[in-house]
N, C-alpha and C. Protein backbone atom coordinates (compact mmCIF):
# COMPACT_ATOMS: atom_id res chain seq x y z
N UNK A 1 17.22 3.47 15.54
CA UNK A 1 16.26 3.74 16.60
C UNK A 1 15.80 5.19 16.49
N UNK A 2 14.33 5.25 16.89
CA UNK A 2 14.17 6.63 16.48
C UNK A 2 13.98 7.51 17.96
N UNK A 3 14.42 8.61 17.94
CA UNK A 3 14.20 9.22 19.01
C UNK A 3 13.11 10.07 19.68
N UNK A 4 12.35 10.64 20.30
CA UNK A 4 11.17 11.01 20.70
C UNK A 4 10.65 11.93 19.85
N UNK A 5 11.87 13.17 19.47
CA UNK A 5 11.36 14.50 18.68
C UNK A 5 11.20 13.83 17.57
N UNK A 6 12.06 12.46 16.79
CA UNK A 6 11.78 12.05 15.63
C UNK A 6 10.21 11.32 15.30
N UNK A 7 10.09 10.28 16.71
CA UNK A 7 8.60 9.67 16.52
C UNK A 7 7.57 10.97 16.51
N UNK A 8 7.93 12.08 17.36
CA UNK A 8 6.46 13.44 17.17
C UNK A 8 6.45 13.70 15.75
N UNK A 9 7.56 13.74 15.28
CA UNK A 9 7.61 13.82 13.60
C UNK A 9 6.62 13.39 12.67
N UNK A 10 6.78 12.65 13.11
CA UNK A 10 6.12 11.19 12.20
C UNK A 10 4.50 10.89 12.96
N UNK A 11 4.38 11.01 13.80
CA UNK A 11 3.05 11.23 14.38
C UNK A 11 2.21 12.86 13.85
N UNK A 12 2.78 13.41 14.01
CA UNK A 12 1.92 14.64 13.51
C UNK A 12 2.14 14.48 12.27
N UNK A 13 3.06 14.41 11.47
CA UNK A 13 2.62 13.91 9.80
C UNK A 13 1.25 13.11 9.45
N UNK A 14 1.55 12.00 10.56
CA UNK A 14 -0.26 11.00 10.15
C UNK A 14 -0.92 11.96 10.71
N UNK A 15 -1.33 12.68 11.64
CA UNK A 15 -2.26 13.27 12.25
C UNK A 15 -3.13 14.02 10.97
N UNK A 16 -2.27 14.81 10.03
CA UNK A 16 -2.96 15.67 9.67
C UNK A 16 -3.45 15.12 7.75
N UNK A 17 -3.70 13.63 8.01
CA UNK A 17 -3.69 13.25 6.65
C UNK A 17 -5.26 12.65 6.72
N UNK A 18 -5.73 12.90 6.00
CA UNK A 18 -7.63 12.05 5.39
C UNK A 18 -7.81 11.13 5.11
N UNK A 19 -8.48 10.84 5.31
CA UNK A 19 -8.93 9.05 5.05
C UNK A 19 -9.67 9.29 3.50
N UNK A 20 -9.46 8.50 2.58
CA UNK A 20 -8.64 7.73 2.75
C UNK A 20 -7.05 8.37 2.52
N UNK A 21 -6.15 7.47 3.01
CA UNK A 21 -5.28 7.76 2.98
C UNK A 21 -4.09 6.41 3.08
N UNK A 22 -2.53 6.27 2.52
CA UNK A 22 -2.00 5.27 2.52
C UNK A 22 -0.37 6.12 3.12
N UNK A 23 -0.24 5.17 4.41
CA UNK A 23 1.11 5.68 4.72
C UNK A 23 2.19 4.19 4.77
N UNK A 24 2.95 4.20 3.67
CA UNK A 24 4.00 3.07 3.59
C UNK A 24 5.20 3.07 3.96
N UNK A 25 6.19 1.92 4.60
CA UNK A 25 7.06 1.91 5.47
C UNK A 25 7.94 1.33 4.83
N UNK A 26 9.51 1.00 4.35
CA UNK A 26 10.11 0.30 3.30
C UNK A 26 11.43 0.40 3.85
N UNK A 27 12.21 -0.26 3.50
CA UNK A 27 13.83 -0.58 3.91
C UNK A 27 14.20 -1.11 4.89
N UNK A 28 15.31 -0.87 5.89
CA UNK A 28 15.55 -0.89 7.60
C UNK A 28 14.73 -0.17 8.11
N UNK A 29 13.25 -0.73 8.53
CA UNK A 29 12.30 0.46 9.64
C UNK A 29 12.60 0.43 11.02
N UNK A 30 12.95 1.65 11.37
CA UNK A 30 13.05 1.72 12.56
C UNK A 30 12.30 1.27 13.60
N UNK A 31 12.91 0.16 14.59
CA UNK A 31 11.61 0.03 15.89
C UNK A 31 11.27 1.37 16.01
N UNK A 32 9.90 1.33 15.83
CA UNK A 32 9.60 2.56 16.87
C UNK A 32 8.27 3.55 15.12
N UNK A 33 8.88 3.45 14.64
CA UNK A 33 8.59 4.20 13.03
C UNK A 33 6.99 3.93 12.87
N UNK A 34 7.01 2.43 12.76
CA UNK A 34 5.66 2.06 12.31
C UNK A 34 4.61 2.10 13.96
N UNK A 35 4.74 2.37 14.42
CA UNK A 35 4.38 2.26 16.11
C UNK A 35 3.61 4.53 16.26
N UNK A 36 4.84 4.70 15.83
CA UNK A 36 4.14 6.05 15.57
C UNK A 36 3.44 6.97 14.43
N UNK A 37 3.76 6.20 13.20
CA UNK A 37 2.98 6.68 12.42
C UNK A 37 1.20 6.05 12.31
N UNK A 38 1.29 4.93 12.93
CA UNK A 38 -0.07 4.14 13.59
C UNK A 38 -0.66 5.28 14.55
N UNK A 39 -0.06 5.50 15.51
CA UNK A 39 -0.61 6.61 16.82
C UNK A 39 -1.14 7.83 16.11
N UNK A 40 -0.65 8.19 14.86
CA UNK A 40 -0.89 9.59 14.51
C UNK A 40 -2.03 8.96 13.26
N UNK A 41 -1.93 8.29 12.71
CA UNK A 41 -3.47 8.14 11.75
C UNK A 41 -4.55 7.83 12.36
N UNK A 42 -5.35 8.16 11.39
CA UNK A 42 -7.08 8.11 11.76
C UNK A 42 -7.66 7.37 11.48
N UNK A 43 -8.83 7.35 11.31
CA UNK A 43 -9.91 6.42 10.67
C UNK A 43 -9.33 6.34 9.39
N UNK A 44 -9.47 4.93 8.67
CA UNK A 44 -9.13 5.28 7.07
C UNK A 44 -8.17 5.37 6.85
N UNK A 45 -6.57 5.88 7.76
CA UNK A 45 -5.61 6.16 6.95
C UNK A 45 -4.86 4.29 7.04
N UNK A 46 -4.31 4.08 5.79
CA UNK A 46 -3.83 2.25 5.92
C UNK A 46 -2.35 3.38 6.42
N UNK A 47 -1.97 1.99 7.07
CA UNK A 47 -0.17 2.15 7.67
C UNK A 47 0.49 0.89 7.06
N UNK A 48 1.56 0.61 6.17
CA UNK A 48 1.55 -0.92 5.65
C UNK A 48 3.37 -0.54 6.02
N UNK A 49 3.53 -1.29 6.61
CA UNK A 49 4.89 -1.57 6.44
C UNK A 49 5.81 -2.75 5.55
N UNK A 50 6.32 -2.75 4.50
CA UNK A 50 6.73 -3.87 3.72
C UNK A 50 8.22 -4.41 3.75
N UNK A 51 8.23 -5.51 3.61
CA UNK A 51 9.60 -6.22 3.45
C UNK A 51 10.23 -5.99 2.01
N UNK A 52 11.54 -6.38 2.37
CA UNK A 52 12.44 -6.34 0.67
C UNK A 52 11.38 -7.25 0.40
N UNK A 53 11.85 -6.43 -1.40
CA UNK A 53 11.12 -7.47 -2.06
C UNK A 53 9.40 -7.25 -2.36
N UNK A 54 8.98 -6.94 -0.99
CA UNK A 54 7.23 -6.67 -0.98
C UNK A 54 6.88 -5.51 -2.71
N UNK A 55 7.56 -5.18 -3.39
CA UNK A 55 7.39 -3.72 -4.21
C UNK A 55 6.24 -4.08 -5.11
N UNK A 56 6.53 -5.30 -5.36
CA UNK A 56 5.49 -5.77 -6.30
C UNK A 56 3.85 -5.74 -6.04
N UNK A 57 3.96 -6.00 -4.64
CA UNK A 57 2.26 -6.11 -4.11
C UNK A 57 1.54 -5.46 -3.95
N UNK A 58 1.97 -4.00 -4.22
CA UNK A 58 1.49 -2.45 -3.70
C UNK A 58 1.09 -1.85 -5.26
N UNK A 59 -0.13 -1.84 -4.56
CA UNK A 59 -0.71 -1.14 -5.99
C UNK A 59 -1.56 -0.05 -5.27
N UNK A 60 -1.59 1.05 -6.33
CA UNK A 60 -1.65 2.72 -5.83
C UNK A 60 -0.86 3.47 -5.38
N UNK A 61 -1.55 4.55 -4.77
CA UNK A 61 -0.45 5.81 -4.63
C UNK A 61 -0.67 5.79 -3.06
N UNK A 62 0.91 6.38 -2.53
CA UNK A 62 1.27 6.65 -1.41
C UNK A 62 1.12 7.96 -0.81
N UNK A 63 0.72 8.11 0.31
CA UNK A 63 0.61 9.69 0.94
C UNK A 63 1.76 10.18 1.49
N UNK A 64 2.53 9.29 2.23
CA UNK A 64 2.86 9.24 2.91
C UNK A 64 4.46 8.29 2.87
N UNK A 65 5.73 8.29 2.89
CA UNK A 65 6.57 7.13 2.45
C UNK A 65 7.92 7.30 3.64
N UNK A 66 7.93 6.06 4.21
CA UNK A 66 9.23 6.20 4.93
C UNK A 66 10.54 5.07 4.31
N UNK A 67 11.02 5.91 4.38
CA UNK A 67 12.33 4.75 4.15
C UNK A 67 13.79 4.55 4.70
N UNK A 68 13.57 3.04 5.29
CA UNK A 68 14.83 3.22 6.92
C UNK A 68 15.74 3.33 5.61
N UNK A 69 17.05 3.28 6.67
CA UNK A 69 18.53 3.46 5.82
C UNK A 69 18.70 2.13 5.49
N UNK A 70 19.77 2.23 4.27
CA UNK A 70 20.42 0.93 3.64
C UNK A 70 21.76 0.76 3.74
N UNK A 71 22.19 -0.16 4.63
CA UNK A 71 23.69 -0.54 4.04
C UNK A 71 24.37 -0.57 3.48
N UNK A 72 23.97 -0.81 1.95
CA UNK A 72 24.17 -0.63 1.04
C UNK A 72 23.93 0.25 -0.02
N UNK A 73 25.17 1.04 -0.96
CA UNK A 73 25.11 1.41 -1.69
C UNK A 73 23.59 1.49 -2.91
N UNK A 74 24.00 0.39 -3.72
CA UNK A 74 22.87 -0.04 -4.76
C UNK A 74 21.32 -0.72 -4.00
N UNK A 75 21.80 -0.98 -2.62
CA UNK A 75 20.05 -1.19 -2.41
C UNK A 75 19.35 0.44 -1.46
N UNK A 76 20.13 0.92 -0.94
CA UNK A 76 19.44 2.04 -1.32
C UNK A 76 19.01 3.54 -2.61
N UNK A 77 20.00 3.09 -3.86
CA UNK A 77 19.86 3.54 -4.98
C UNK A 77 18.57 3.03 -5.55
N UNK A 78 17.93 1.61 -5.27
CA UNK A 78 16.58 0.74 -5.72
C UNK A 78 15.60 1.44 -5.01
N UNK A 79 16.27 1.44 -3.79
CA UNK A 79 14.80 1.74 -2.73
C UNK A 79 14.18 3.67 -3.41
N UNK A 80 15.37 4.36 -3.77
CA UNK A 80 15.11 5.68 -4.24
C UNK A 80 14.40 5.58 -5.54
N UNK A 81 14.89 4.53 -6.27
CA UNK A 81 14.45 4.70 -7.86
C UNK A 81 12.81 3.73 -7.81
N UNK A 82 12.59 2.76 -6.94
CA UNK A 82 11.36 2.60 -6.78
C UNK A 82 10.28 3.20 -6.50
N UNK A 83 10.39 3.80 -5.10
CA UNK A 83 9.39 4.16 -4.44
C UNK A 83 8.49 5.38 -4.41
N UNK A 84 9.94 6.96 -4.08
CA UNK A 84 9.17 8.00 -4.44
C UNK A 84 8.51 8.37 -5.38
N UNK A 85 8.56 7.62 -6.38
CA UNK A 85 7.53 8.09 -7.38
C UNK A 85 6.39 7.93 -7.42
N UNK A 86 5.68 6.71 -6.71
CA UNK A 86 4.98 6.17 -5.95
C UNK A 86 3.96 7.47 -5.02
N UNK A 87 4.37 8.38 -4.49
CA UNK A 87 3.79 9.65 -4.06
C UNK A 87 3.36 10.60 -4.27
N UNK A 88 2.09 10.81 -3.89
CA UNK A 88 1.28 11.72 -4.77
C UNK A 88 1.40 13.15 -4.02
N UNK A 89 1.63 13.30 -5.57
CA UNK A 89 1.97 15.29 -5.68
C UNK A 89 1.49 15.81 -3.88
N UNK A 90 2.44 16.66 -3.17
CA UNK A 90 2.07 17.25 -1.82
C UNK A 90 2.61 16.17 -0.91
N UNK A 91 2.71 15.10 -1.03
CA UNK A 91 3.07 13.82 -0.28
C UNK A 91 4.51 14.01 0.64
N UNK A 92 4.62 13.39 1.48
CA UNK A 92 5.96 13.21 2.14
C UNK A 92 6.81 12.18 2.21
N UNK A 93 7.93 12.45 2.12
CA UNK A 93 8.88 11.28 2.14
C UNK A 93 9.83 11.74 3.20
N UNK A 94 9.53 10.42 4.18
CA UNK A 94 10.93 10.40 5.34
C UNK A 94 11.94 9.61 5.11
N UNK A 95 13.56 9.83 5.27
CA UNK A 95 14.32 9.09 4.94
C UNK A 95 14.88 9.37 6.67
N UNK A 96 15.04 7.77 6.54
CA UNK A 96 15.75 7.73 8.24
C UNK A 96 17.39 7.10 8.03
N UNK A 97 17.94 8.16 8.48
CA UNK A 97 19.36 7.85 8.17
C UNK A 97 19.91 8.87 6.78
N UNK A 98 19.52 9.30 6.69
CA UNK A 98 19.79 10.47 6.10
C UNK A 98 21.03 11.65 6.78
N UNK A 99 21.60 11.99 6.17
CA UNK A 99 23.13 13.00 6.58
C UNK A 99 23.63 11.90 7.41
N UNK A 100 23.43 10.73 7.59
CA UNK A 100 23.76 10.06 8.98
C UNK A 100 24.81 9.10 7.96
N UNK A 101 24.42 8.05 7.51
CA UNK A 101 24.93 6.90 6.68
C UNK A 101 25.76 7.27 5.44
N UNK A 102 26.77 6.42 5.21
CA UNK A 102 27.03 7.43 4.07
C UNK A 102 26.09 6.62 2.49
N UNK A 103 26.46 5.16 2.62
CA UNK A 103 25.73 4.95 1.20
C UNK A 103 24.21 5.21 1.43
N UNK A 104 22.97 5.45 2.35
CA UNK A 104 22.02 6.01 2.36
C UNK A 104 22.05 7.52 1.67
N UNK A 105 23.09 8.41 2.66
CA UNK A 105 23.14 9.63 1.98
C UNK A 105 23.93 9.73 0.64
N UNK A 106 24.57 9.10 0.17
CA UNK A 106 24.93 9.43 -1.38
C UNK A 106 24.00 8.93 -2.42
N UNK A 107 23.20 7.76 -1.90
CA UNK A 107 21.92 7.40 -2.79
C UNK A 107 20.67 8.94 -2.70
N UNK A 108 20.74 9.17 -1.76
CA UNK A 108 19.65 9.96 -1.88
C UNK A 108 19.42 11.40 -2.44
N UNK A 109 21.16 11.64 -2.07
CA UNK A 109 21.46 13.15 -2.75
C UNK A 109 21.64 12.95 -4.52
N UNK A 110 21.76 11.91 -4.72
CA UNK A 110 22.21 11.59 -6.26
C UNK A 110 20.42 11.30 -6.82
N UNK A 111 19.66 11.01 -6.34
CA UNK A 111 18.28 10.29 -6.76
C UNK A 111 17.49 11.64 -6.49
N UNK A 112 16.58 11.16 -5.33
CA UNK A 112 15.71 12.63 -4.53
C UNK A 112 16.49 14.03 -4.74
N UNK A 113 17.34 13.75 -3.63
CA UNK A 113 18.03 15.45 -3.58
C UNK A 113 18.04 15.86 -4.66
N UNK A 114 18.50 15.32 -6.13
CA UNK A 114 19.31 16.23 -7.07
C UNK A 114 17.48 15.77 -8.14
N UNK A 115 16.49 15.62 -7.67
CA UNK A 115 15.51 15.83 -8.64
C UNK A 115 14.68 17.15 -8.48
N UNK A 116 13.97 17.51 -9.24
CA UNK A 116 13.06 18.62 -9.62
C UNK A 116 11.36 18.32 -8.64
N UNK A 117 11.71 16.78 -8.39
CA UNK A 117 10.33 16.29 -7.77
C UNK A 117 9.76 16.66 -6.29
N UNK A 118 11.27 16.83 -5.89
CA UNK A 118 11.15 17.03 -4.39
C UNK A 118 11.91 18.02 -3.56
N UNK A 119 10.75 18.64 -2.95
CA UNK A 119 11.96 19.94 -1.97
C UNK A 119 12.11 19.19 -0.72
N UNK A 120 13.42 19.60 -0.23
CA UNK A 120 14.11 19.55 1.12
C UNK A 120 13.25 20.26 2.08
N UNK A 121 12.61 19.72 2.87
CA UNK A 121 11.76 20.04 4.18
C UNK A 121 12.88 20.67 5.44
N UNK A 122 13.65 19.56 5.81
CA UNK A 122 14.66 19.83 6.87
C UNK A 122 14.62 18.49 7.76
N UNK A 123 15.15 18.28 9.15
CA UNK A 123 15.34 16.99 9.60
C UNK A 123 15.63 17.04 11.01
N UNK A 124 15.68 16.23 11.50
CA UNK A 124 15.53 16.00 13.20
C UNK A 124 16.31 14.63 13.03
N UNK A 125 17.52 14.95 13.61
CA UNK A 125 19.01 14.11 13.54
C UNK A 125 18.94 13.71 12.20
N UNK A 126 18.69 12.40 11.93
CA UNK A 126 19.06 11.69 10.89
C UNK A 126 17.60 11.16 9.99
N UNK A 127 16.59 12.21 10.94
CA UNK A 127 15.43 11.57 9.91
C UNK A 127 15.23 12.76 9.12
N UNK A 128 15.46 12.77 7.88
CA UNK A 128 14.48 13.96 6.83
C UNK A 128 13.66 13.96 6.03
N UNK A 129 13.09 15.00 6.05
CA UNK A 129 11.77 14.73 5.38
C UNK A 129 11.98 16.03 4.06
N UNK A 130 10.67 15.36 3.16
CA UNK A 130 11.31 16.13 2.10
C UNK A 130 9.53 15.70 1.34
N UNK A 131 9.35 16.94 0.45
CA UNK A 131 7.91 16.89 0.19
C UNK A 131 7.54 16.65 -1.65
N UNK A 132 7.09 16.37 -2.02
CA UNK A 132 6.59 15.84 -3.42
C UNK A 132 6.12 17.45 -4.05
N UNK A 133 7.22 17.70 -4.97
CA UNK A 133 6.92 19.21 -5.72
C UNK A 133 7.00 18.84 -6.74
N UNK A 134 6.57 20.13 -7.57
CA UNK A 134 7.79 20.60 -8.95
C UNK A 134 8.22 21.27 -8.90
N UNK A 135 9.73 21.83 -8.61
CA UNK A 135 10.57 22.81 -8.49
C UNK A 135 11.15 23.18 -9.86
N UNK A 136 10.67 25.04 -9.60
CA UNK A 136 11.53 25.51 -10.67
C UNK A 136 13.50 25.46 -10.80
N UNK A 137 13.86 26.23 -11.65
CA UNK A 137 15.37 26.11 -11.25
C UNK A 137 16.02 26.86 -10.33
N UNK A 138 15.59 27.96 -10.23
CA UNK A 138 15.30 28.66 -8.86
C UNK A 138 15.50 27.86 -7.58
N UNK A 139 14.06 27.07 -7.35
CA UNK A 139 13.66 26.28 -5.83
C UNK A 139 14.99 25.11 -6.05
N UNK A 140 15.05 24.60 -7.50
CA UNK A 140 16.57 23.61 -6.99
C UNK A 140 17.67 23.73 -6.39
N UNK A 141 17.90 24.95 -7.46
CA UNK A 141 19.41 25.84 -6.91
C UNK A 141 19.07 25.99 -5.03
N UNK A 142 18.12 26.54 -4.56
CA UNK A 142 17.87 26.73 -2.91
C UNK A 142 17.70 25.58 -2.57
N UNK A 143 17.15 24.39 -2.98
CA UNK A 143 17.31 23.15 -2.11
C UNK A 143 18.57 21.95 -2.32
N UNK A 144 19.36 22.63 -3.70
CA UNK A 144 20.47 22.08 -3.26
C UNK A 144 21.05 22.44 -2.08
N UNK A 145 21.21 24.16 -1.85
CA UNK A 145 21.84 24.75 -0.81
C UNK A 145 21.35 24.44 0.48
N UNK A 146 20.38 24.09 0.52
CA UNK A 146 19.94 23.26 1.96
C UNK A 146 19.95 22.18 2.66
N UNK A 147 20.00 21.07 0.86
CA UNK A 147 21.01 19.75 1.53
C UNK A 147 22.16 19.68 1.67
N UNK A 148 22.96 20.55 1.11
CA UNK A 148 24.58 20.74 1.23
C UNK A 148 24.87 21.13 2.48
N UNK A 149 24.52 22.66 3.03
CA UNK A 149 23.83 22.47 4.21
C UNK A 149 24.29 21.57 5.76
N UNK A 150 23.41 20.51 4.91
CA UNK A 150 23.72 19.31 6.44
C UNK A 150 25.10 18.89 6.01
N UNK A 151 25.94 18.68 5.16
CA UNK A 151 26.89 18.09 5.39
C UNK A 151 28.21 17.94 6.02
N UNK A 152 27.72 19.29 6.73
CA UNK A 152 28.97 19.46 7.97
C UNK A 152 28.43 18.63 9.09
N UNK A 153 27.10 18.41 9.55
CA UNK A 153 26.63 17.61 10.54
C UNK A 153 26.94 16.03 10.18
N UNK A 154 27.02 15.81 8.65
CA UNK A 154 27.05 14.90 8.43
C UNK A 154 28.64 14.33 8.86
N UNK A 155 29.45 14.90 8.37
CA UNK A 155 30.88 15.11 8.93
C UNK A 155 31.03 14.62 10.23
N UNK A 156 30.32 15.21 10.94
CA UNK A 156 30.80 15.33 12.60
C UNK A 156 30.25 14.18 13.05
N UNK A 157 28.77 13.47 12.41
CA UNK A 157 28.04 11.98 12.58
C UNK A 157 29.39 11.11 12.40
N UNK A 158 29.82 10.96 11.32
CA UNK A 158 31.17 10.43 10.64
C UNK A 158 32.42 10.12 11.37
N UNK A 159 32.91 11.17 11.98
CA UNK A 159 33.72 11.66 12.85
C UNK A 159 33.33 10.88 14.02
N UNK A 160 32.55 11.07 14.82
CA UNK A 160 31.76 10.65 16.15
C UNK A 160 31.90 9.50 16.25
N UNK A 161 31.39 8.57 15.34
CA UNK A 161 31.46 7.29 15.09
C UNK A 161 32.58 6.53 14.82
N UNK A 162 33.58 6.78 14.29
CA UNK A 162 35.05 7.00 14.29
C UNK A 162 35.57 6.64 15.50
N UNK A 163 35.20 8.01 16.14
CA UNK A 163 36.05 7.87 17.65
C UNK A 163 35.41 6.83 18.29
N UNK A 164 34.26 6.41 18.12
CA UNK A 164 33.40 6.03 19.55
C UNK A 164 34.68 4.24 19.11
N UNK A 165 34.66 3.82 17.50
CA UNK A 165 35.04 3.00 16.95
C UNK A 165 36.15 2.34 17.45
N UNK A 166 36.88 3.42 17.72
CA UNK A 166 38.93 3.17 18.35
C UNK A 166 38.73 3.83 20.02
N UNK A 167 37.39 3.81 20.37
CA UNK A 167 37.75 3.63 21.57
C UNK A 167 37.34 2.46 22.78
């Protein structure tokens, strides 16, 4: 579920994108995800939200890419090795469930995080966003240090859930 500061997120992301324009939705989408990235596009911008499986039907480039969390290990390792590439240079990618999940976050730090393609933006709880670069070795070395970073929050998500678990 996404929370208010997370849907403004995602609404001012569409806000400031041109028609044409393509903003795509993929994995576990959050109620609420495709509801606000609709509110924030314009004329022209498509909003497509797709089912497993849909990967095949999408032809062109993405502006725009969200992707809920996965349960799983290897289907969110697919959803990483499919999609962002899919995004054109400057583009954004939201991952919801991010520092939050753990096989979401070990797919993503092993795929995205640890590529040259994409810098670490920052995040609002468990949604992060992260932008379509080319990073020198420089900008890696600093955006490793920024996803590493969350992983004390990630800890305490971990933890939290734990307790709430045995009680």
């Amino acid at each position: 579920m996404l929370d208010d500061a997370q849907a403004e997120r995602l609404r001012a992301c569409a806000r400031v994108l041109k028609a044409p324009a393509r903003i795509v939705l993929t994995g576990e989408v959050a109620p609420g995800a495709e509801r606000a990235l609709s509110a924030g596009a314009g004329p022209g911008v498509e909003v497509l939200e797709l089912v497993s499986g849909g990967a095949a039907r999408l032809d062109g480039p993405i502006d725009v890419l969200f992707i809920g969390p996965a349960r799983r290990y290897r289907v969110a390792v697919d959803l990483f090795e499919r999609w962002p590439g899919r995004v054109v240079p400057g583009g954004t990618l939201f991952v919801h469930g991010a520092f939050a999940t753990p096989p979401l976050t070990a797919a993503l730090l092993r795929t995205v995080g640890a590529s040259r393609a994409w810098r670490y933006f920052g995040r609002e709880g468990a949604l992060a966003e992260y932008f379509r670069a080319d990073l020198n070795q420089g900008e890696r070395v600093l955006d490793a240090i920024a996803q590493i970073a969350q992983l004390p929050w990630f800890a305490r998500q971990l933890a939290r859930r734990r307790m709430r678990g045995r009680g």
